[in-house]
PDB file of N, CA and C in Angstrom:
ATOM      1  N   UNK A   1     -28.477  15.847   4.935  1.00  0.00           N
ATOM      2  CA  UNK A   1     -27.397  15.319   4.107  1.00  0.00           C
ATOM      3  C   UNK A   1     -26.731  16.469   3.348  1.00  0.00           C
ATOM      4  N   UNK A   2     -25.446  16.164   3.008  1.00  0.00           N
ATOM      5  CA  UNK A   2     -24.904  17.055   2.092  1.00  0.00           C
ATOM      6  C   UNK A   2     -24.721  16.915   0.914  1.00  0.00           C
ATOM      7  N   UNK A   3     -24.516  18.045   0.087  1.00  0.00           N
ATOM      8  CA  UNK A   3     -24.788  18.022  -1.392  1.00  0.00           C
ATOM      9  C   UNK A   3     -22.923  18.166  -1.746  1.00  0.00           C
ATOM     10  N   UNK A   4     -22.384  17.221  -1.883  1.00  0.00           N
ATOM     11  CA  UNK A   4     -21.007  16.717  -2.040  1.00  0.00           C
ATOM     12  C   UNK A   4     -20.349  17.817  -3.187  1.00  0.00           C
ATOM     13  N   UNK A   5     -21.391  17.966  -4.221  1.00  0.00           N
ATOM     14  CA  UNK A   5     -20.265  18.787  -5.346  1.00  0.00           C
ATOM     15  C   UNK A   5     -20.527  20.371  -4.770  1.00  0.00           C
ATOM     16  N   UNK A   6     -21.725  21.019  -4.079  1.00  0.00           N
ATOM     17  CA  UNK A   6     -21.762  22.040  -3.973  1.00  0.00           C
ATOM     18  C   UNK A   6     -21.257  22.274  -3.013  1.00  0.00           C
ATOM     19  N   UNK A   7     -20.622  21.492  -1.725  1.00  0.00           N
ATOM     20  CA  UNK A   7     -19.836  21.518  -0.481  1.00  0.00           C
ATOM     21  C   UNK A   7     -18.248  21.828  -0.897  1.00  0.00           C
ATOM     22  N   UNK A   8     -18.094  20.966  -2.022  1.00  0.00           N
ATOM     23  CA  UNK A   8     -16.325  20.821  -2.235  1.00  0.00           C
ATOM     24  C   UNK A   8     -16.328  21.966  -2.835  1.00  0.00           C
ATOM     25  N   UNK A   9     -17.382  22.082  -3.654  1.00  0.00           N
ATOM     26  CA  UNK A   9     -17.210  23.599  -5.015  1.00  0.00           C
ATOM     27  C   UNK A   9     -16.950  24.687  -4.406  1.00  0.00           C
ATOM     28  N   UNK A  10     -17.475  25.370  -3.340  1.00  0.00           N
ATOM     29  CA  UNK A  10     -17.875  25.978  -2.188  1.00  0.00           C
ATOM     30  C   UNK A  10     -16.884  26.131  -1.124  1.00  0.00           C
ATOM     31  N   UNK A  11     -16.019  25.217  -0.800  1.00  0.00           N
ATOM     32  CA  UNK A  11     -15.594  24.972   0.262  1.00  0.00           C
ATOM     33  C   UNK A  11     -13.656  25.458  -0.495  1.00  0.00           C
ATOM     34  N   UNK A  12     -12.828  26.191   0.812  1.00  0.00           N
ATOM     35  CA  UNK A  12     -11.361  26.394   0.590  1.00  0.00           C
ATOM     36  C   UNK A  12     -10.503  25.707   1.189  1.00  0.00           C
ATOM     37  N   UNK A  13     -11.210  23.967   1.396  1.00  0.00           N
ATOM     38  CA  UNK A  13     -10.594  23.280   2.310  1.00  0.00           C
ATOM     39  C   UNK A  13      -9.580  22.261   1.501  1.00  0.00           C
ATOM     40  N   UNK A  14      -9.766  21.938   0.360  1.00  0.00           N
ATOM     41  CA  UNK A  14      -9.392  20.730  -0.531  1.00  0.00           C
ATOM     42  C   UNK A  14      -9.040  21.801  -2.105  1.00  0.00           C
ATOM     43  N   UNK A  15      -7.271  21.279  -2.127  1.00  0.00           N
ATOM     44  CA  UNK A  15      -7.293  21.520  -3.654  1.00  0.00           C
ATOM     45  C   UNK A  15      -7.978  21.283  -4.721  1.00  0.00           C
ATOM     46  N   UNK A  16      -7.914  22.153  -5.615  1.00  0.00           N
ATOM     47  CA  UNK A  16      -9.261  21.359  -6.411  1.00  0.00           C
ATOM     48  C   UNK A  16      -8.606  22.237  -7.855  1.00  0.00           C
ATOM     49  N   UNK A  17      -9.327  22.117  -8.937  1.00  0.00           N
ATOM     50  CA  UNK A  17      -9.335  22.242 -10.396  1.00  0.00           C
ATOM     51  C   UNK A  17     -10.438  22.752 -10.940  1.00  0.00           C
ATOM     52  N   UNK A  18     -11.023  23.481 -11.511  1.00  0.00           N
ATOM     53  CA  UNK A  18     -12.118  23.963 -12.321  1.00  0.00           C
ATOM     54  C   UNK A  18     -12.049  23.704 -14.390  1.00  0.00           C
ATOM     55  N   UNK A  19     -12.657  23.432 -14.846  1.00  0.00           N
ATOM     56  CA  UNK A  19     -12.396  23.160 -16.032  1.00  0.00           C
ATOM     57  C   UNK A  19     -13.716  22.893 -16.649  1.00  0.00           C
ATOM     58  N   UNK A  20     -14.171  24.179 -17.070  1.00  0.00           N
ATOM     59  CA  UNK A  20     -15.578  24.049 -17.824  1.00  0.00           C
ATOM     60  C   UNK A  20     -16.789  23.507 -16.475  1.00  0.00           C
ATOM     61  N   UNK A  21     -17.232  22.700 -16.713  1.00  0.00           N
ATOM     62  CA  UNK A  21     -17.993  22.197 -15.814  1.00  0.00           C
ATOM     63  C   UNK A  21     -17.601  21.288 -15.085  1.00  0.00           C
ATOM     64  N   UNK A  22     -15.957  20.960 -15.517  1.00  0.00           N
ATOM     65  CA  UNK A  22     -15.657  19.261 -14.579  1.00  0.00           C
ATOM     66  C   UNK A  22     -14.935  20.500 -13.229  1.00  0.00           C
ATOM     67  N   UNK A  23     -14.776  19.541 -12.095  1.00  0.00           N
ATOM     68  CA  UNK A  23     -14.511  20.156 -10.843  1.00  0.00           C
ATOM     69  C   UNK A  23     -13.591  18.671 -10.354  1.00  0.00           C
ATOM     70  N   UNK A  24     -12.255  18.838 -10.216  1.00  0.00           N
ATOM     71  CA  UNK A  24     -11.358  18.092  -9.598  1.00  0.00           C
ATOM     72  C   UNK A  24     -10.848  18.397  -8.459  1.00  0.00           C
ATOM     73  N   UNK A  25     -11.006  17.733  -7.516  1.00  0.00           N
ATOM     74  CA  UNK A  25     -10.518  18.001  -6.345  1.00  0.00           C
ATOM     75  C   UNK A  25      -9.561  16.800  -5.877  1.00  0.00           C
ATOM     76  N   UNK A  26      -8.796  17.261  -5.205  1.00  0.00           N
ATOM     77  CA  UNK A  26      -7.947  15.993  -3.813  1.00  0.00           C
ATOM     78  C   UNK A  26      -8.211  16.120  -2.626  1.00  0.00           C
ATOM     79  N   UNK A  27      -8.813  14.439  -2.005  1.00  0.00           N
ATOM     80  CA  UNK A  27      -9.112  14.523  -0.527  1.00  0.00           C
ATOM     81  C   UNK A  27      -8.308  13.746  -0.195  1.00  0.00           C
ATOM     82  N   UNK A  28      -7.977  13.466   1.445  1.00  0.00           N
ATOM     83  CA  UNK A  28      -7.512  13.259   2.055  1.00  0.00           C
ATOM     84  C   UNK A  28      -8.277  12.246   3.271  1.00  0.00           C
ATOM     85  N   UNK A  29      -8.702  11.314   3.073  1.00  0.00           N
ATOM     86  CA  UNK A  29      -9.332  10.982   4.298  1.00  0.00           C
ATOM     87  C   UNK A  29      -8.873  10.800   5.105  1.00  0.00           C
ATOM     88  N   UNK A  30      -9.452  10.737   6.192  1.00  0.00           N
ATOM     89  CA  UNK A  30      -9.383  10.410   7.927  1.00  0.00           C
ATOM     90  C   UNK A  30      -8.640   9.574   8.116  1.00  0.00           C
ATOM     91  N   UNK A  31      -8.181   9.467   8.885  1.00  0.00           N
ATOM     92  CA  UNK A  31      -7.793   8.131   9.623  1.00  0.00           C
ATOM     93  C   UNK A  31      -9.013   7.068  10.469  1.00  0.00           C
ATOM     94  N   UNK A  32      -9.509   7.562  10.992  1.00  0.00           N
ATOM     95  CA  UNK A  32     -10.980   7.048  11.836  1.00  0.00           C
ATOM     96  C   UNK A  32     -11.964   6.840  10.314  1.00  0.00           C
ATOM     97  N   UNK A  33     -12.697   5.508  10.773  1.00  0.00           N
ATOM     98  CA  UNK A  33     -13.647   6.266   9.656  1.00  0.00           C
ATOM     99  C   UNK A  33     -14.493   6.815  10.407  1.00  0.00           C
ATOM    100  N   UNK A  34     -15.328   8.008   9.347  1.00  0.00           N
ATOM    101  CA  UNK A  34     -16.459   9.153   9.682  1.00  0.00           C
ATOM    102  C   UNK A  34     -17.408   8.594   9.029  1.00  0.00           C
ATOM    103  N   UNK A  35     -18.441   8.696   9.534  1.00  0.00           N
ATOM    104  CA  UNK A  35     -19.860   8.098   8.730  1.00  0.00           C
ATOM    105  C   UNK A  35     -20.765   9.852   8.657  1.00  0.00           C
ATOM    106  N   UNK A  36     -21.198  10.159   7.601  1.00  0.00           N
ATOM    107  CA  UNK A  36     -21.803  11.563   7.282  1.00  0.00           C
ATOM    108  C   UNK A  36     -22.411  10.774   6.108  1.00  0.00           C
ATOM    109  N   UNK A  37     -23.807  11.264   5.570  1.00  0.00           N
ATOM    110  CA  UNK A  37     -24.423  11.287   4.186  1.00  0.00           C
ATOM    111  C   UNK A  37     -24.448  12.309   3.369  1.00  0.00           C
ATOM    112  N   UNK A  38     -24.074  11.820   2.325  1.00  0.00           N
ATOM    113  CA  UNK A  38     -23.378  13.186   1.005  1.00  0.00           C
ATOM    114  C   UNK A  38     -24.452  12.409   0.286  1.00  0.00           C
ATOM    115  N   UNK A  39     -24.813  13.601  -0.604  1.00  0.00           N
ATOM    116  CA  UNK A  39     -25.398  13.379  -1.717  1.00  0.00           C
ATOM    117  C   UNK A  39     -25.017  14.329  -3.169  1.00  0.00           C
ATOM    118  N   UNK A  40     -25.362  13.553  -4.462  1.00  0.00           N
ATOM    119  CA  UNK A  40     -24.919  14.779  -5.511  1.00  0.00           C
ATOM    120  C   UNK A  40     -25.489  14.630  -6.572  1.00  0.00           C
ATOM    121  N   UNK A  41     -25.853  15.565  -7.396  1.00  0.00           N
ATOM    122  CA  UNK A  41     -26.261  15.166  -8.155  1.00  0.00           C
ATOM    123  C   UNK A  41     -26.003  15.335  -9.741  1.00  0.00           C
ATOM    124  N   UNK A  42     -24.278  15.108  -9.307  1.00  0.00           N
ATOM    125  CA  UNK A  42     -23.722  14.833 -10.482  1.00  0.00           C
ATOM    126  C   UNK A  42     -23.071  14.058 -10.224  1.00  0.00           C
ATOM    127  N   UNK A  43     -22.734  12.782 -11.472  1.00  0.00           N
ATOM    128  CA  UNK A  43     -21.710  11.519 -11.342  1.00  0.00           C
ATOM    129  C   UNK A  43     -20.740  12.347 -11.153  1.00  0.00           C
ATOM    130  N   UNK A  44     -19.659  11.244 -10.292  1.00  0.00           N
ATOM    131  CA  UNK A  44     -18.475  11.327  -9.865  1.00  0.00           C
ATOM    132  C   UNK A  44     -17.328  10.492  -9.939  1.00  0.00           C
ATOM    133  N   UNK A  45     -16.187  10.557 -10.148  1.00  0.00           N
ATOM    134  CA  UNK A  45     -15.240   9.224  -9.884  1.00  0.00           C
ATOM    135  C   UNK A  45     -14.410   9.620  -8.604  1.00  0.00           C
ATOM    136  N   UNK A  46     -14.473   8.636  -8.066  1.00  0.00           N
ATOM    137  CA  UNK A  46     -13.182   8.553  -6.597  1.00  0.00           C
ATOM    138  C   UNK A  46     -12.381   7.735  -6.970  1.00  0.00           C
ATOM    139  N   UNK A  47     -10.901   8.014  -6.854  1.00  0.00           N
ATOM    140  CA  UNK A  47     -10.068   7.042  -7.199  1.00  0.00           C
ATOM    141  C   UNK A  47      -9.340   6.895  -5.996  1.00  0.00           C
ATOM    142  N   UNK A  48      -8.848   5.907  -5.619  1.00  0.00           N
ATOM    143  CA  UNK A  48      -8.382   5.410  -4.281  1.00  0.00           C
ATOM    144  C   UNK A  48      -6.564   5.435  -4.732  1.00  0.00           C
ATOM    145  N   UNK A  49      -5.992   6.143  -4.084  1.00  0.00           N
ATOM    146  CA  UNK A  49      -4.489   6.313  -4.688  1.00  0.00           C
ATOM    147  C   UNK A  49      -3.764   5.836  -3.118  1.00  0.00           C
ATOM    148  N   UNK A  50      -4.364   5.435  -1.915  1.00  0.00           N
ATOM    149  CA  UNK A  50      -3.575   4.430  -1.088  1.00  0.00           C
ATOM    150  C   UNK A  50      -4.868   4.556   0.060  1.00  0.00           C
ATOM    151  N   UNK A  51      -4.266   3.127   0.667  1.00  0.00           N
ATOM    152  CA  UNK A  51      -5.243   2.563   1.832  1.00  0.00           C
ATOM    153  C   UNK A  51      -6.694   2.003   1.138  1.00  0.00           C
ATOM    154  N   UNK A  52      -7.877   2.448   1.777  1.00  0.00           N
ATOM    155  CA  UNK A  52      -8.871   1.266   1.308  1.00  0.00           C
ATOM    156  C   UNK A  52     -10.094   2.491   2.153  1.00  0.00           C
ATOM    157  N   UNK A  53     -11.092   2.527   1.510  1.00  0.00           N
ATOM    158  CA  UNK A  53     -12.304   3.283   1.322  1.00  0.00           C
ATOM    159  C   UNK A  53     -13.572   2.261   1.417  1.00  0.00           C
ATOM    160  N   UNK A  54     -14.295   2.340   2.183  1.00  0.00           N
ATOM    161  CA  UNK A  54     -15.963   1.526   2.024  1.00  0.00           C
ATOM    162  C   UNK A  54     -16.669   2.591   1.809  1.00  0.00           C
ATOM    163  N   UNK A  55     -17.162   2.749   0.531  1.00  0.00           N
ATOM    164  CA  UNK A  55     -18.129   3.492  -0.270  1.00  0.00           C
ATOM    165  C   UNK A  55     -19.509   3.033   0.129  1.00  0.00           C
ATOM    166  N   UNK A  56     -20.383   3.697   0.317  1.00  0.00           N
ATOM    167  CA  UNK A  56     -21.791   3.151   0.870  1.00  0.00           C
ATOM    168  C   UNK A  56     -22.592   3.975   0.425  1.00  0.00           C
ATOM    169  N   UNK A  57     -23.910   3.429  -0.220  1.00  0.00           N
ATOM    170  CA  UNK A  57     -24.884   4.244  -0.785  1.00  0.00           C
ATOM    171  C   UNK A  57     -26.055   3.682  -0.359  1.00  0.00           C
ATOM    172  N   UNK A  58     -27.230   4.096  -0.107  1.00  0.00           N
ATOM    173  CA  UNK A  58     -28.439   3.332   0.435  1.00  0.00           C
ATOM    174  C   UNK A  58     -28.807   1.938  -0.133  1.00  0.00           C
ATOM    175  N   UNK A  59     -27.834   1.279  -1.093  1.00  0.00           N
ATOM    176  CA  UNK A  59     -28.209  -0.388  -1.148  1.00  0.00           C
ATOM    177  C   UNK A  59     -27.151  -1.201  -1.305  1.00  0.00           C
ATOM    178  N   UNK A  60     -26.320  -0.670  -1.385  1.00  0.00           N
ATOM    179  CA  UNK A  60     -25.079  -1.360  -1.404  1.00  0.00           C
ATOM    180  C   UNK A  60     -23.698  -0.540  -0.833  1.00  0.00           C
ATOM    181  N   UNK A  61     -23.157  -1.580  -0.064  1.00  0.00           N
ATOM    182  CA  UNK A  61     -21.473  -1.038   0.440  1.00  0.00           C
ATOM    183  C   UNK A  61     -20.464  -1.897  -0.674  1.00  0.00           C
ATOM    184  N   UNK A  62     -19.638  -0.840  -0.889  1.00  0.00           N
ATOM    185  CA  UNK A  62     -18.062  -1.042  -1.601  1.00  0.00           C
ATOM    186  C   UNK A  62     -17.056  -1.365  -0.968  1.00  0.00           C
ATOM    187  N   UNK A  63     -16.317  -2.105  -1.220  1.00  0.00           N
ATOM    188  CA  UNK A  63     -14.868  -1.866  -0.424  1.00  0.00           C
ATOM    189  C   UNK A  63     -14.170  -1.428  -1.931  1.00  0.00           C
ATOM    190  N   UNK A  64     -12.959  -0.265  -1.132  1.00  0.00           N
ATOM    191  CA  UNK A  64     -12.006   0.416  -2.305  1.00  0.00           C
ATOM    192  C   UNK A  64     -10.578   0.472  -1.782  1.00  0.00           C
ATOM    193  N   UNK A  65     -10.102  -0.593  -2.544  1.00  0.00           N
ATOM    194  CA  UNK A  65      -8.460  -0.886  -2.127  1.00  0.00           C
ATOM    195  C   UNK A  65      -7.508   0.228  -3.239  1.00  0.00           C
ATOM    196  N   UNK A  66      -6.755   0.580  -2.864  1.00  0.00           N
ATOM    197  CA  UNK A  66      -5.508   1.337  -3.338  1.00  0.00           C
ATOM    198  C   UNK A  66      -5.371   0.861  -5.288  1.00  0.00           C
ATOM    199  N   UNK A  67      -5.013   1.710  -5.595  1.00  0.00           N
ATOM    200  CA  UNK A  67      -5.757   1.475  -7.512  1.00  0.00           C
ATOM    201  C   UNK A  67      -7.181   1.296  -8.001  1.00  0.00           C
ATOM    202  N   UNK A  68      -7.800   1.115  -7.035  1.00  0.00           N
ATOM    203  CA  UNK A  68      -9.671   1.344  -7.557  1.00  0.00           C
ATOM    204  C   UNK A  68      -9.979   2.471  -7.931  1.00  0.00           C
ATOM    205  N   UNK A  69     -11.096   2.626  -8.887  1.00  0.00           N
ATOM    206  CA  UNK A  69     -11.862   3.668  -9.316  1.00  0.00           C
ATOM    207  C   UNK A  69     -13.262   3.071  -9.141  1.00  0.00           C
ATOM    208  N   UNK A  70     -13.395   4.641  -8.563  1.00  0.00           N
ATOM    209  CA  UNK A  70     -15.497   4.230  -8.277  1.00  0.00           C
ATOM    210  C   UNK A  70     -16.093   5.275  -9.310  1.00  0.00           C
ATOM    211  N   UNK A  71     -16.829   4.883 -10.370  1.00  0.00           N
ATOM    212  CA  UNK A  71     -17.406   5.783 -10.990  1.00  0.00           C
ATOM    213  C   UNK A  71     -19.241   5.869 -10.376  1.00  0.00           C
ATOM    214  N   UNK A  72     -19.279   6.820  -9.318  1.00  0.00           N
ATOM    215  CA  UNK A  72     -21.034   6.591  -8.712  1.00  0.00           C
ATOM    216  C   UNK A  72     -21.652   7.797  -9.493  1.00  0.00           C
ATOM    217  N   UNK A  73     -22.774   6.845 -10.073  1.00  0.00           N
ATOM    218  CA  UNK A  73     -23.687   7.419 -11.061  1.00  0.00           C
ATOM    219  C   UNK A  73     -24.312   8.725  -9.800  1.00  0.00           C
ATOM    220  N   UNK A  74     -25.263   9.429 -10.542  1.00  0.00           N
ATOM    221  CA  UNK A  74     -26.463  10.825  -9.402  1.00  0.00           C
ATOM    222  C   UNK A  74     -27.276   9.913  -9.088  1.00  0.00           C
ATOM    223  N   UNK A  75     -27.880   8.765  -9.737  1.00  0.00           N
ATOM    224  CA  UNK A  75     -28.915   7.701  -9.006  1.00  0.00           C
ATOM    225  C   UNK A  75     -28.448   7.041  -7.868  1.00  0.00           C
ATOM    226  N   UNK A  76     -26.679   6.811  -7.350  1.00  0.00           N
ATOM    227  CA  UNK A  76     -26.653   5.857  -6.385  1.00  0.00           C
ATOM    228  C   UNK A  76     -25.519   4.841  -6.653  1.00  0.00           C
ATOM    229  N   UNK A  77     -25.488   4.746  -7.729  1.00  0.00           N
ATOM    230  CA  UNK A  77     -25.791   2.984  -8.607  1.00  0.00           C
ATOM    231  C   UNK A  77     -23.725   3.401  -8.791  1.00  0.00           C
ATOM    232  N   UNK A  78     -23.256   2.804  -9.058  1.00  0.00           N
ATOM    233  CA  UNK A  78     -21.824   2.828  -9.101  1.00  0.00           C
ATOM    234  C   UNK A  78     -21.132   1.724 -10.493  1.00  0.00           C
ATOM    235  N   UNK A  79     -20.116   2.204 -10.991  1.00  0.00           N
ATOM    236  CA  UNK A  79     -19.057   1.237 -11.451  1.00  0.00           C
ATOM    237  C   UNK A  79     -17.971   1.136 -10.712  1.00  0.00           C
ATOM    238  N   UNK A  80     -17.456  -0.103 -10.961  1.00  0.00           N
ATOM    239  CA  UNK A  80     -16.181  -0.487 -10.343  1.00  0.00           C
ATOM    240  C   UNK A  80     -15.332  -0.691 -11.490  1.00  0.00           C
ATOM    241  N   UNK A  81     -13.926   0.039 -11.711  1.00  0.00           N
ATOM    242  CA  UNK A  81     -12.411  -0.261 -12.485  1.00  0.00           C
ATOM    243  C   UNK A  81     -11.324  -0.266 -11.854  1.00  0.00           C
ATOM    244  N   UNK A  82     -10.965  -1.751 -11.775  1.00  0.00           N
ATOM    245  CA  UNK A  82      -9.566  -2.243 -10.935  1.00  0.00           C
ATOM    246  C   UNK A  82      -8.622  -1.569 -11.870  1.00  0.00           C
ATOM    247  N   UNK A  83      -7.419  -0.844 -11.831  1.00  0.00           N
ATOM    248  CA  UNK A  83      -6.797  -0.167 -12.266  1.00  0.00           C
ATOM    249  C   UNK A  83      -5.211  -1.515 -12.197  1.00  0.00           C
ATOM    250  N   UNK A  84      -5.731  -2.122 -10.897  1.00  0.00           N
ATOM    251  CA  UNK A  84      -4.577  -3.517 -10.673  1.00  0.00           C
ATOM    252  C   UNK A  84      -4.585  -4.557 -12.131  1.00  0.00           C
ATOM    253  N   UNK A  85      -5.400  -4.546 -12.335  1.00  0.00           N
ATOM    254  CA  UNK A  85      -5.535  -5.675 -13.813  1.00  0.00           C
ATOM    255  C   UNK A  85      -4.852  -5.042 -14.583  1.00  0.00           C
ATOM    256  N   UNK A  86      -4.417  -3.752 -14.868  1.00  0.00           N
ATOM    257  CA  UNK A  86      -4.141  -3.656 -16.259  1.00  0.00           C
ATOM    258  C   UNK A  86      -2.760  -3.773 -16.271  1.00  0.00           C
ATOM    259  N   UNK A  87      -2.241  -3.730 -17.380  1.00  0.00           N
ATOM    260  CA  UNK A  87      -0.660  -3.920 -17.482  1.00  0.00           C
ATOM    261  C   UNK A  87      -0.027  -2.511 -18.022  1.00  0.00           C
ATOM    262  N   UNK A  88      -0.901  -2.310 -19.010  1.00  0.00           N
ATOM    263  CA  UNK A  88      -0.499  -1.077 -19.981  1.00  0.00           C
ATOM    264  C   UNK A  88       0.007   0.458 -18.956  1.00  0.00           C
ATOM    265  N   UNK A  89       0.775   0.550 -19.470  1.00  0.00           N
ATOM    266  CA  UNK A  89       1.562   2.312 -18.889  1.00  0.00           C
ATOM    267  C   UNK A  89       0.782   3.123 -18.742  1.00  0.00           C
ATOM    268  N   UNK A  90       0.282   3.199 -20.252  1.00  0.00           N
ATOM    269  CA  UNK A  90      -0.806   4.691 -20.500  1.00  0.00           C
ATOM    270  C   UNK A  90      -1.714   4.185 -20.923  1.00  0.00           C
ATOM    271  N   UNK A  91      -2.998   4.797 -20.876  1.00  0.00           N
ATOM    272  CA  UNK A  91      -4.798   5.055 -20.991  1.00  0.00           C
ATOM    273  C   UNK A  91      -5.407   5.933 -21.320  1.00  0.00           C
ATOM    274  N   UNK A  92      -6.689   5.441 -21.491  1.00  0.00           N
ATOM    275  CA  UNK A  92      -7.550   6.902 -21.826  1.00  0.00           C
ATOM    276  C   UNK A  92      -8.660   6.033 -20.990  1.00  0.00           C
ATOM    277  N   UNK A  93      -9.400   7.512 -20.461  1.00  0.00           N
ATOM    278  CA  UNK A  93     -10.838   6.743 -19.916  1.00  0.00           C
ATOM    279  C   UNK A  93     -11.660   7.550 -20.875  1.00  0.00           C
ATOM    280  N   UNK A  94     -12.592   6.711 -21.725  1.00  0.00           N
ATOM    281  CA  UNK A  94     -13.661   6.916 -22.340  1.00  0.00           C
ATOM    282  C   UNK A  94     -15.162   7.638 -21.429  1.00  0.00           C
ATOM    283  N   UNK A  95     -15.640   8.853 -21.652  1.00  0.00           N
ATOM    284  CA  UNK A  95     -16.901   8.590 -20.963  1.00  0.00           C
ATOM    285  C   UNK A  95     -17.817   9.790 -21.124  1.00  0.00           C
ATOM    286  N   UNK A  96     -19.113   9.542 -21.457  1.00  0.00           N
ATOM    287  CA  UNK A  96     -19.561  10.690 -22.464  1.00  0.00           C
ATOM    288  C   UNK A  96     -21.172  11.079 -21.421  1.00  0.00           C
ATOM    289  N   UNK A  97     -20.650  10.471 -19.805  1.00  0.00           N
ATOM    290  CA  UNK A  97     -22.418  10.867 -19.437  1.00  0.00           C
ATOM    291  C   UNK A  97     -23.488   9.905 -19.736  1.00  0.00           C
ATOM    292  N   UNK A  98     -23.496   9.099 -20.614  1.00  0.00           N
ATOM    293  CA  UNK A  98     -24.524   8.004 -20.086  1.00  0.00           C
ATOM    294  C   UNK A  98     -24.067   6.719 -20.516  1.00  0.00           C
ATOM    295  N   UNK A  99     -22.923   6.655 -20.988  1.00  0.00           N
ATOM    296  CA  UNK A  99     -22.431   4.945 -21.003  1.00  0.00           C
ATOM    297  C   UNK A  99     -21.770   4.660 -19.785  1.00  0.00           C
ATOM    298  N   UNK A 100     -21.212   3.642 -19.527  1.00  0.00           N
ATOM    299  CA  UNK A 100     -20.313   3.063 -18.530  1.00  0.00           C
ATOM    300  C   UNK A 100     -18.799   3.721 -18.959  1.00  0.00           C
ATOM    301  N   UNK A 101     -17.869   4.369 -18.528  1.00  0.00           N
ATOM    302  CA  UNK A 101     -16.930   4.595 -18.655  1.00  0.00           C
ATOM    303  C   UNK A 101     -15.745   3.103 -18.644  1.00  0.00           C
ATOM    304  N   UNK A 102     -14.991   3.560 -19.479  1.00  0.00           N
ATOM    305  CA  UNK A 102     -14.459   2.788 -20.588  1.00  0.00           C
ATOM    306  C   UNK A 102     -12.697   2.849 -20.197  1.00  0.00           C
ATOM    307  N   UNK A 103     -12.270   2.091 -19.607  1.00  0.00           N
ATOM    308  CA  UNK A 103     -10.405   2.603 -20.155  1.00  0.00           C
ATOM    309  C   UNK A 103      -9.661   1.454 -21.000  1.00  0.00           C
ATOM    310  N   UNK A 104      -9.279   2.500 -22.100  1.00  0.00           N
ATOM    311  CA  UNK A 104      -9.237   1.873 -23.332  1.00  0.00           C
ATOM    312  C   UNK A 104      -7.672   1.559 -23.428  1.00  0.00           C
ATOM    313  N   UNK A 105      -6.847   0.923 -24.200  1.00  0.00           N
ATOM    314  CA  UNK A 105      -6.087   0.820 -24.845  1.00  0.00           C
ATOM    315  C   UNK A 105      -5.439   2.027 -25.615  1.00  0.00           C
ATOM    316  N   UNK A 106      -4.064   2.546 -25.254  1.00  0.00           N
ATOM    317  CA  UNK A 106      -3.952   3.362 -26.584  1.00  0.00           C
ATOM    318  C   UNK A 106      -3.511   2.683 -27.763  1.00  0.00           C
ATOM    319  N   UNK A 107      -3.147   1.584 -27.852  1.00  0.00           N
ATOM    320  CA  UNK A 107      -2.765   0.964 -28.980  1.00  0.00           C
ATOM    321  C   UNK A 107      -3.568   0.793 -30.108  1.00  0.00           C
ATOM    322  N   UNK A 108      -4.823   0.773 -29.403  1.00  0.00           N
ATOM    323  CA  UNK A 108      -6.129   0.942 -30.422  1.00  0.00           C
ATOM    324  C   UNK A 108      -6.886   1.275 -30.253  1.00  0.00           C
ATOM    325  N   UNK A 109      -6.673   2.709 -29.563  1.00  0.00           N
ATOM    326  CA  UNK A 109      -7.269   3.480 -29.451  1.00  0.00           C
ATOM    327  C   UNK A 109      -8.091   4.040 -30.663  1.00  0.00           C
ATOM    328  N   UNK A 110      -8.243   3.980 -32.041  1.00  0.00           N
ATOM    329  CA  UNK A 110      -8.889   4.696 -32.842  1.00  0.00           C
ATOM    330  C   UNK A 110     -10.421   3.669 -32.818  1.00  0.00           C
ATOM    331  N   UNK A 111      -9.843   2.915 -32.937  1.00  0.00           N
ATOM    332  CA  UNK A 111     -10.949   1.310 -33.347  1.00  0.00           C
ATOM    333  C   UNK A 111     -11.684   1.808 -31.774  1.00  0.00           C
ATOM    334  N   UNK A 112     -11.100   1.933 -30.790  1.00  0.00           N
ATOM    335  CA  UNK A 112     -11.681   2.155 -29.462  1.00  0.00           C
ATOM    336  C   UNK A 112     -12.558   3.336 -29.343  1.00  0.00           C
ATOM    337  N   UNK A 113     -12.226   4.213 -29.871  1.00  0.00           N
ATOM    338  CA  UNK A 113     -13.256   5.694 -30.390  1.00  0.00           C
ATOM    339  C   UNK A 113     -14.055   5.720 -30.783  1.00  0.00           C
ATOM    340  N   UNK A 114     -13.988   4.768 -31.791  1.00  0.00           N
ATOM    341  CA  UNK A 114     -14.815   4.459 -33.018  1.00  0.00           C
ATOM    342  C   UNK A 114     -16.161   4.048 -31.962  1.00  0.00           C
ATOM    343  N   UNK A 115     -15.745   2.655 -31.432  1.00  0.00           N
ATOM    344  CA  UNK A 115     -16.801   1.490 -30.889  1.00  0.00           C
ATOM    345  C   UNK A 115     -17.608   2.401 -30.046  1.00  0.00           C
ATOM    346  N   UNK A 116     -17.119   3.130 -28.954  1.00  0.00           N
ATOM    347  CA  UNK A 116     -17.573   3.720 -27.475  1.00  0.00           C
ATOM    348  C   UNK A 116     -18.377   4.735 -28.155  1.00  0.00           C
ATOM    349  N   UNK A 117     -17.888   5.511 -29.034  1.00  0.00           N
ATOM    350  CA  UNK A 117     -18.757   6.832 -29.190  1.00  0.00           C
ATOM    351  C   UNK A 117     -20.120   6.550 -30.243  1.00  0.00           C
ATOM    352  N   UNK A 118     -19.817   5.513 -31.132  1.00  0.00           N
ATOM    353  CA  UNK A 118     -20.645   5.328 -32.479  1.00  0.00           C
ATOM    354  C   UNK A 118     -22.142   5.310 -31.882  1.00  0.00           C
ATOM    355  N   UNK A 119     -23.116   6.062 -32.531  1.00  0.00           N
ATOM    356  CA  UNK A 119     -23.957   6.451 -32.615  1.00  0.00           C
ATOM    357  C   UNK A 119     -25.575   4.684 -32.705  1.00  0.00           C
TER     358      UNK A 119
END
């Protein structure tokens, strides 16, 4: 299997971003699907910006339609944020490494700071 962040990190195939420790990249998938096992062992988000993605991890398969976000934990384990529900223009995604990532409101956003981060 492959180790997904040290392949992309590594690799001069996919634009990508460096920023402290976060690592942004843009892929491009296939047209065919490819079945390969990646592994990592740092959380990740995939955001689906057109067509549709089946995310698969040893206990569960995803389907990922166009506006989804997959936030997959290093255990496996995944969140799902329909990006289609919301109405609002602008956002913030909340997310500090061991809560569930959060996209908040900027309208209240302070009260929203407050709640997500409080101790």
């Amino acid at each position: 299997m492959v180790n997904l962040y040290s392949f992309i990190k590594e690799s001069n195939l996919y634009p990508k971003m460096e920023v402290s420790e976060l690592l942004f990249v843009e892929y491009t998938c296939m047209q065919e699907e490819n079945k390969f096992g990646v592994w990592s062992n740092n959380n990740y988000f995939a955001f689906i910006s057109s067509g549709k993605k089946v995310w698969r991890t040893i206990h569960h398969s995803y389907d990922a339609i166009e506006g989804d976000i997959l936030f997959i934990k290093k255990d496996g384990s995944k969140e799902y944020i329909d990006l289609n529900k919301y109405t609002e223009i602008y956002g913030l995604f909340l997310f500090d490494g061991k809560k569930t990532p959060k996209l908040v409101d900027m309208m209240n956003i302070d009260t929203e700071l407050y709640v997500y981060f409080k101790k």
